[in-house]
Protein backbone atom coordinates (compact mmCIF):
# COMPACT_ATOMS: atom_id res chain seq x y z
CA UNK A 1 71.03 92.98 75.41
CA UNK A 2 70.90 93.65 79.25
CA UNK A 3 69.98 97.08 80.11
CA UNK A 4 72.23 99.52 81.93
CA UNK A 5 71.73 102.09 84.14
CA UNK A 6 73.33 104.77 86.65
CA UNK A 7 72.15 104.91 90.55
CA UNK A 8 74.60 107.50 92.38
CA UNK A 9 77.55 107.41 89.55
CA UNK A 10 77.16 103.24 89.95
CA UNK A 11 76.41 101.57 86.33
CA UNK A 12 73.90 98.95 87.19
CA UNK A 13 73.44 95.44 84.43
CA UNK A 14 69.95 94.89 84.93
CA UNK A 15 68.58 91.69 83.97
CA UNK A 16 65.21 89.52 83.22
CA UNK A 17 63.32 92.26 83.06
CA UNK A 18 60.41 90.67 81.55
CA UNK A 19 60.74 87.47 84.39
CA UNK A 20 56.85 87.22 85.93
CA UNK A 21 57.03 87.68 89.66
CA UNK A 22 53.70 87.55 90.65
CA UNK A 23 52.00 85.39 88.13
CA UNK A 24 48.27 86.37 89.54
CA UNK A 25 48.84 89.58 88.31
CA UNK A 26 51.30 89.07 86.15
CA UNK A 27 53.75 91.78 87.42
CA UNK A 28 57.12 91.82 86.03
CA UNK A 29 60.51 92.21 87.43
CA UNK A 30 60.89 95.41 85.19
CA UNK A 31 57.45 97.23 86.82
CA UNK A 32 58.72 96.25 90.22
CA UNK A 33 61.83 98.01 89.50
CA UNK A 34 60.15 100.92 88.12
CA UNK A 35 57.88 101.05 91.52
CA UNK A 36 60.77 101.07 93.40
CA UNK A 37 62.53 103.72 91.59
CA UNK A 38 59.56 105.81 91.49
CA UNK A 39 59.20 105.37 95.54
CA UNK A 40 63.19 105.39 96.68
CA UNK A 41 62.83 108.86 98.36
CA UNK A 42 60.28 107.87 100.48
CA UNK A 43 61.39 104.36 101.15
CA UNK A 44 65.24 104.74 102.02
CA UNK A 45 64.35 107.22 104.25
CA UNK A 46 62.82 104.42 106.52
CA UNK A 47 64.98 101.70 105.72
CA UNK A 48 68.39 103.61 106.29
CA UNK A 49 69.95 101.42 109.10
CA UNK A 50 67.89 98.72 109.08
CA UNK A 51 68.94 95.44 109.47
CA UNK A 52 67.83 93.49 105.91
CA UNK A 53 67.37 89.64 104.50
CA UNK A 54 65.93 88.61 101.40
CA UNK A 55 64.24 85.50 100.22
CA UNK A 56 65.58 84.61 96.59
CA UNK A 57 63.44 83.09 93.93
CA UNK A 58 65.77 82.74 91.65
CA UNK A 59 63.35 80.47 89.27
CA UNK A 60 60.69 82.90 89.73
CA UNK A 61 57.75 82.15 92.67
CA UNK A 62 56.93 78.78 91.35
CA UNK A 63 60.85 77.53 91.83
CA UNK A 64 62.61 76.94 94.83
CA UNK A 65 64.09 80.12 97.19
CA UNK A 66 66.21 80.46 99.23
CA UNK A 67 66.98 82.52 102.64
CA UNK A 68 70.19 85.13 102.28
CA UNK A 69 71.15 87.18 105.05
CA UNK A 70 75.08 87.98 104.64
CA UNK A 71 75.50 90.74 102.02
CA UNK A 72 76.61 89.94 98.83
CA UNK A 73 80.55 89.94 98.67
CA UNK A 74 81.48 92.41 97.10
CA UNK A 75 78.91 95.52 98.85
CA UNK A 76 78.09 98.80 97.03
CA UNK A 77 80.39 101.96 98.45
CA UNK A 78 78.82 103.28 101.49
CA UNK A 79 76.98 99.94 102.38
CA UNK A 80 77.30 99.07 105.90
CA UNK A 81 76.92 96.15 107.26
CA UNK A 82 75.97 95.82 111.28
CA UNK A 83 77.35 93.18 113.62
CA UNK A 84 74.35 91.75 115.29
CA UNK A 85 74.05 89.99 118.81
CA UNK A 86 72.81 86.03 117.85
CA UNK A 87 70.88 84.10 120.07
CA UNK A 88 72.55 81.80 122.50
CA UNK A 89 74.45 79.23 120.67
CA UNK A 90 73.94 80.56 117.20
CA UNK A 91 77.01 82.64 115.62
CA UNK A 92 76.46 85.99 114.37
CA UNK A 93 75.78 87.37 111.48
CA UNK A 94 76.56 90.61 109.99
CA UNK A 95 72.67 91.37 108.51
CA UNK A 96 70.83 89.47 111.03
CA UNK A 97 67.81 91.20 112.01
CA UNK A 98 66.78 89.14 114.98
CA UNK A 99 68.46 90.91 117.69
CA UNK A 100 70.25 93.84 115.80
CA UNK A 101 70.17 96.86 118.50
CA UNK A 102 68.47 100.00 117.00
């Protein structure tokens, strides 16, 4: 059974829990989660219009990732996503965080 839980009246499926993502330490997805949690106050605070990208391990560290940049389609309320200047000859993106203005 996937756990659930509430973030700001949002019910959140949260999954693999017990998936290794650092496997020299043998952290889990579930005490990164926790970390986060425990640090969100402190964190958001700096990362509130910042421009983000992720790198997805979707096998864990060992498997092959992959670069996202364009929020997911279907955003959270409230999530906004910044239109970016791209270099010369490159299109835009809307979560770019090469040029983004701040």
């Amino acid at each position: 059974m996937t756990p659930i839980t509430e973030v700001e009246g949002r019910r959140l499926a949260l999954s693999n829990l017990e998936k290794v993502l650092h496997p020299a330490t043998g952290t889990t997805k579930g005490e990164v989660l926790h970390y986060y949690a425990g640090i969100a106050d402190a964190i958001l605070t700096h990362l509130r219009d910042r421009p983000l990208s992720f790198l997805r391990y979707p096998d864990g560290p060992e498997g092959q990732l992959f670069f996202t940049k364009n929020p997911p389609p279907a955003p959270p309320t409230g999530w906004r996503s910044p239109r970016c200047r791209a270099p010369p000859g490159r299109p835009a993106s809307r979560s770019s965080s090469r040029t983004c203005p701040r």
